[in-house]
Protein backbone atom coordinates (compact mmCIF):
# COMPACT_ATOMS: atom_id res chain seq x y z
CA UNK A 1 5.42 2.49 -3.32
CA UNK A 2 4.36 5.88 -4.14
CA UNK A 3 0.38 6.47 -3.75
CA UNK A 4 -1.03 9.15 -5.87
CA UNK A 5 -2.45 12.27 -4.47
CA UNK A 6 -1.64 11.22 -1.14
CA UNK A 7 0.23 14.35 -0.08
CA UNK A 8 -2.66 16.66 -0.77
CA UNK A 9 -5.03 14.84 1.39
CA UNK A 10 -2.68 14.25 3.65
CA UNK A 11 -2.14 18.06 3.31
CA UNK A 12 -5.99 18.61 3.14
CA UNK A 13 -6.74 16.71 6.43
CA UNK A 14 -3.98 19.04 8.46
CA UNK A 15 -5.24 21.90 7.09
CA UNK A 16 -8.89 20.95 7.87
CA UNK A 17 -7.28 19.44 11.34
CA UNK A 18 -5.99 23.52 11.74
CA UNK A 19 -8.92 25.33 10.67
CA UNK A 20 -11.33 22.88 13.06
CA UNK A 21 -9.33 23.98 15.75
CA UNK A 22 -9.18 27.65 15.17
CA UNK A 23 -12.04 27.64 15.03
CA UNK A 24 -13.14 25.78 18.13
CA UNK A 25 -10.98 28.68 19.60
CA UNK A 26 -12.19 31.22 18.44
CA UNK A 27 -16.04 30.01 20.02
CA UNK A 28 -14.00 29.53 23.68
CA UNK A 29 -12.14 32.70 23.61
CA UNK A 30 -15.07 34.82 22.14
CA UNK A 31 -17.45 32.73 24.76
CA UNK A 32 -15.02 33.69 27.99
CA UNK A 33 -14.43 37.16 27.36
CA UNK A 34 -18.31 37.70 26.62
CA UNK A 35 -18.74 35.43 30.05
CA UNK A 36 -15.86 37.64 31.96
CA UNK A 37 -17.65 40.40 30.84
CA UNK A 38 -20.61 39.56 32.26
CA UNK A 39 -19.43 38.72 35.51
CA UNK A 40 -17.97 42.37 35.79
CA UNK A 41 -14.80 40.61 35.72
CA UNK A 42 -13.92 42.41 31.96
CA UNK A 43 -14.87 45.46 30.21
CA UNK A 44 -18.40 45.66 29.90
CA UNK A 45 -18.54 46.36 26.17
CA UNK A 46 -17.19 42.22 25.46
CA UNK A 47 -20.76 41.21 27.07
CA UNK A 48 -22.87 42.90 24.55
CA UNK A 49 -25.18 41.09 22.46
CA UNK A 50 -25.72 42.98 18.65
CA UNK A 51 -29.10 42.68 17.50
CA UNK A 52 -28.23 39.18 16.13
CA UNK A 53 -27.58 37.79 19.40
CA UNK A 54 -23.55 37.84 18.88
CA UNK A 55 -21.45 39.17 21.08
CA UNK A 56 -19.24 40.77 17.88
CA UNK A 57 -17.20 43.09 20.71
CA UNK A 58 -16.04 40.00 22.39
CA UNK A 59 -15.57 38.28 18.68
CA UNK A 60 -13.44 41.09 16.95
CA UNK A 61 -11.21 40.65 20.36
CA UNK A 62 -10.86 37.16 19.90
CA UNK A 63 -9.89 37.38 16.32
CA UNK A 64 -7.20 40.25 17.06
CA UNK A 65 -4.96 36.59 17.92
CA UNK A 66 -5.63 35.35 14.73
CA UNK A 67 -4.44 38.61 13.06
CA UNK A 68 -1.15 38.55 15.27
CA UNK A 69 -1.08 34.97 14.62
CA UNK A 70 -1.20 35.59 10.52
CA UNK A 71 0.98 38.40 10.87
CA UNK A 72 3.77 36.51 12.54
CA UNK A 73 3.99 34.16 9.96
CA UNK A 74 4.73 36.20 7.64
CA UNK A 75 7.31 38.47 9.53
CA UNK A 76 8.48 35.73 10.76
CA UNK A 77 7.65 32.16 8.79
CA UNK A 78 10.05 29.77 10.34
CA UNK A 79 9.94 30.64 14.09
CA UNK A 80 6.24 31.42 14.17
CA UNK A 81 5.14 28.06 15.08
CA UNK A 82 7.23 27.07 17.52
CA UNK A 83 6.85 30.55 19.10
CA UNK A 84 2.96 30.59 18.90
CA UNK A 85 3.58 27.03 20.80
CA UNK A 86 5.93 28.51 23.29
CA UNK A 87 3.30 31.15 24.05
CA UNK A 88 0.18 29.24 23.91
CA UNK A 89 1.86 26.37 26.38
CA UNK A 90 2.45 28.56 29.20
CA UNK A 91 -1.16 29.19 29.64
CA UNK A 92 -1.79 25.41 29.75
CA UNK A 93 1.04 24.99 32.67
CA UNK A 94 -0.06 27.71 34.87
CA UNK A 95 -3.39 26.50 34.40
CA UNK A 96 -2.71 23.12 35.83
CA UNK A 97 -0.18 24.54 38.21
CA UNK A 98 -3.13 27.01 39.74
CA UNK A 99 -5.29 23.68 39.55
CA UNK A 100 -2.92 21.96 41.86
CA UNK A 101 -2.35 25.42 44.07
CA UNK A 102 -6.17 25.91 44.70
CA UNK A 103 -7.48 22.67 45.12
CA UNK A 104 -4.97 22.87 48.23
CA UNK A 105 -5.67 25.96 49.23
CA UNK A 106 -9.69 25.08 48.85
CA UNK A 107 -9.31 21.67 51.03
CA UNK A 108 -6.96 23.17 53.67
CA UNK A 109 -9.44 25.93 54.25
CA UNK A 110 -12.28 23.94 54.12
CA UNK A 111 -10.71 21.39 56.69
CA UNK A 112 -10.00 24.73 58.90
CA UNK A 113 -13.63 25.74 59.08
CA UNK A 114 -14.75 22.59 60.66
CA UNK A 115 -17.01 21.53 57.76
CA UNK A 116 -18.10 18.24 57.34
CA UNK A 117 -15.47 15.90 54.98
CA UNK A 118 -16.11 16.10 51.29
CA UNK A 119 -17.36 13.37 49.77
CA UNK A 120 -14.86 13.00 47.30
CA UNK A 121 -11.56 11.66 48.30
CA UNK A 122 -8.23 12.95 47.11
CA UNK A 123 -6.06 9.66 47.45
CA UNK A 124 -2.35 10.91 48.78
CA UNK A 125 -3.82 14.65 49.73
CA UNK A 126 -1.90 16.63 50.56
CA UNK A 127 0.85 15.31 49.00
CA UNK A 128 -0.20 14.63 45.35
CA UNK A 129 -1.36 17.96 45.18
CA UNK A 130 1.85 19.54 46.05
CA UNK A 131 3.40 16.93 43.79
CA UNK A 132 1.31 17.77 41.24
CA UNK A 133 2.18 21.61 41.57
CA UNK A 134 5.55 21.20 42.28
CA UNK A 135 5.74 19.49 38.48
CA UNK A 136 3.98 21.64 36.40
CA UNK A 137 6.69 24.39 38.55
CA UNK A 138 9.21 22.36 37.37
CA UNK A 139 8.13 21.97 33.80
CA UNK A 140 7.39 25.54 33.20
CA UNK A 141 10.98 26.29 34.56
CA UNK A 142 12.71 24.18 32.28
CA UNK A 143 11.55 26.26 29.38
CA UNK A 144 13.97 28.63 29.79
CA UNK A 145 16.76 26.25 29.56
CA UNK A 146 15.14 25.15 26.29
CA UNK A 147 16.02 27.42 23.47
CA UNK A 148 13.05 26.53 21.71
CA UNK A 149 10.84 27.21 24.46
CA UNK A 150 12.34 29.85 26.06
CA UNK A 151 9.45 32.12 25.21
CA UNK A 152 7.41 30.50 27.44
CA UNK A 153 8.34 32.53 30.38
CA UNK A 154 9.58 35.83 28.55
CA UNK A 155 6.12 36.65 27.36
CA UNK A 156 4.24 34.23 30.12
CA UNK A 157 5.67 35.86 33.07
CA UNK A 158 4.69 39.49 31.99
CA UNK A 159 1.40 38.78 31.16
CA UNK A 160 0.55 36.91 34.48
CA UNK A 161 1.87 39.95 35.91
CA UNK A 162 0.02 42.93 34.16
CA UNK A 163 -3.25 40.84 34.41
CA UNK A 164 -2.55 40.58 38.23
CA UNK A 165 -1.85 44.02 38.45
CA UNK A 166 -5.23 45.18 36.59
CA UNK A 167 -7.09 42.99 38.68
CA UNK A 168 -5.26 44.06 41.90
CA UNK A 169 -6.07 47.87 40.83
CA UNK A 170 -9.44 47.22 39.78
CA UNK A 171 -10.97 45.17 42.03
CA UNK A 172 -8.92 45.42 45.54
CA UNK A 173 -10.09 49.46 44.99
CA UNK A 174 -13.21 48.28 44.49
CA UNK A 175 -14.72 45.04 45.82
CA UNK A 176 -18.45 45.68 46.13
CA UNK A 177 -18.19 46.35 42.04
CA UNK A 178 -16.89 42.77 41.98
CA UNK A 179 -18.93 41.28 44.38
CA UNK A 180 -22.02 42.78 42.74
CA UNK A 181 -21.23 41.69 39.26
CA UNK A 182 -20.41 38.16 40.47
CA UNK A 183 -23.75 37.27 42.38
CA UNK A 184 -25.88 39.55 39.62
CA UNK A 185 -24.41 36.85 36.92
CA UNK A 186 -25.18 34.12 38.90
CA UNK A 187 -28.26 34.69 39.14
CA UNK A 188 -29.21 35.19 35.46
């Protein structure tokens, strides 16, 4: 049985599925650089506020992805997706990964000091922790040995690596300028 109309809003709730979440990315992207900025951590022009109150410097950098993103698909309409996904993935991974690597690093360092025991309770530390990086490792490795994913790491990698070497210029030359615009945003 064949219902009438039922591709288009099928079509129209994907499409308004798609557009919700641009959108909500747009807002988080827009909302960390303009935060970044303000914690000295990125240029200061993102943390500027036009006489609207919006931080358009910040906005017009966040929509520069949506441009690439529109551009790719139509340079390139049938690998766009899965390369967009490819892309976009590896920053969820490493994310997680770093979860798993610093919550370590923050308990072992913590227990070093002689501090009194958190309150919280990691059930297995340290072990799920190093599980739990030791997977997301594994997962982002086995992109390259999928063909559809093997993007992951050939733009991933680089881009972990030039953001690590900005910061290591910037800030390892220059550590008070960090330190200053870290406690100056917490306070406000």
């Amino acid at each position: 049985m064949r219902l009438p109309g039922a591709a288009g809003i099928f079509n129209f709730v994907i499409l308004a599925a798609a557009l919700s979440a641009m959108n909500s990315q747009l807002y988080i992207t827009t909302r960390m650089m303009f935060s970044l900025s303000r914690a000295g951590l990125a240029p200061r022009r993102f943390g500027v506020l036009n006489a609207r109150g919006v931080p358009l410097q910040a906005l017009l950098l966040s929509s520069t992805g949506i441009a690439a993103a529109v551009v790719l698909s139509v340079l390139a309409p049938k690998s766009s997706f899965i390369l967009m996904l490819s892309v976009s993935s590896f920053g969820a991974m490493f994310t997680w990964m770093m979860i798993f690597v610093t919550h370590y690093a923050f308990r072992k360092a913590r227990a070093s000091t002689g501090a009194a025991p958190l309150r919280f309770r990691m059930r297995g530390f340290p072990v799920t922790t190093l599980l739990g990086a030791a997977l997301m490792a594994a997962v982002l490795l086995t992109t390259a040995f999928t063909s559809a994913f093997r993007m992951t790491l050939v733009f991933g990698l680089p881009f972990i690596a030039i953001l690590s070497l900005i910061y290591l210029l910037r800030y390892r030359r220059h550590p008070r300028h960090h330190q200053g615009a870290a406690s100056s945003s917490s306070e406000g």
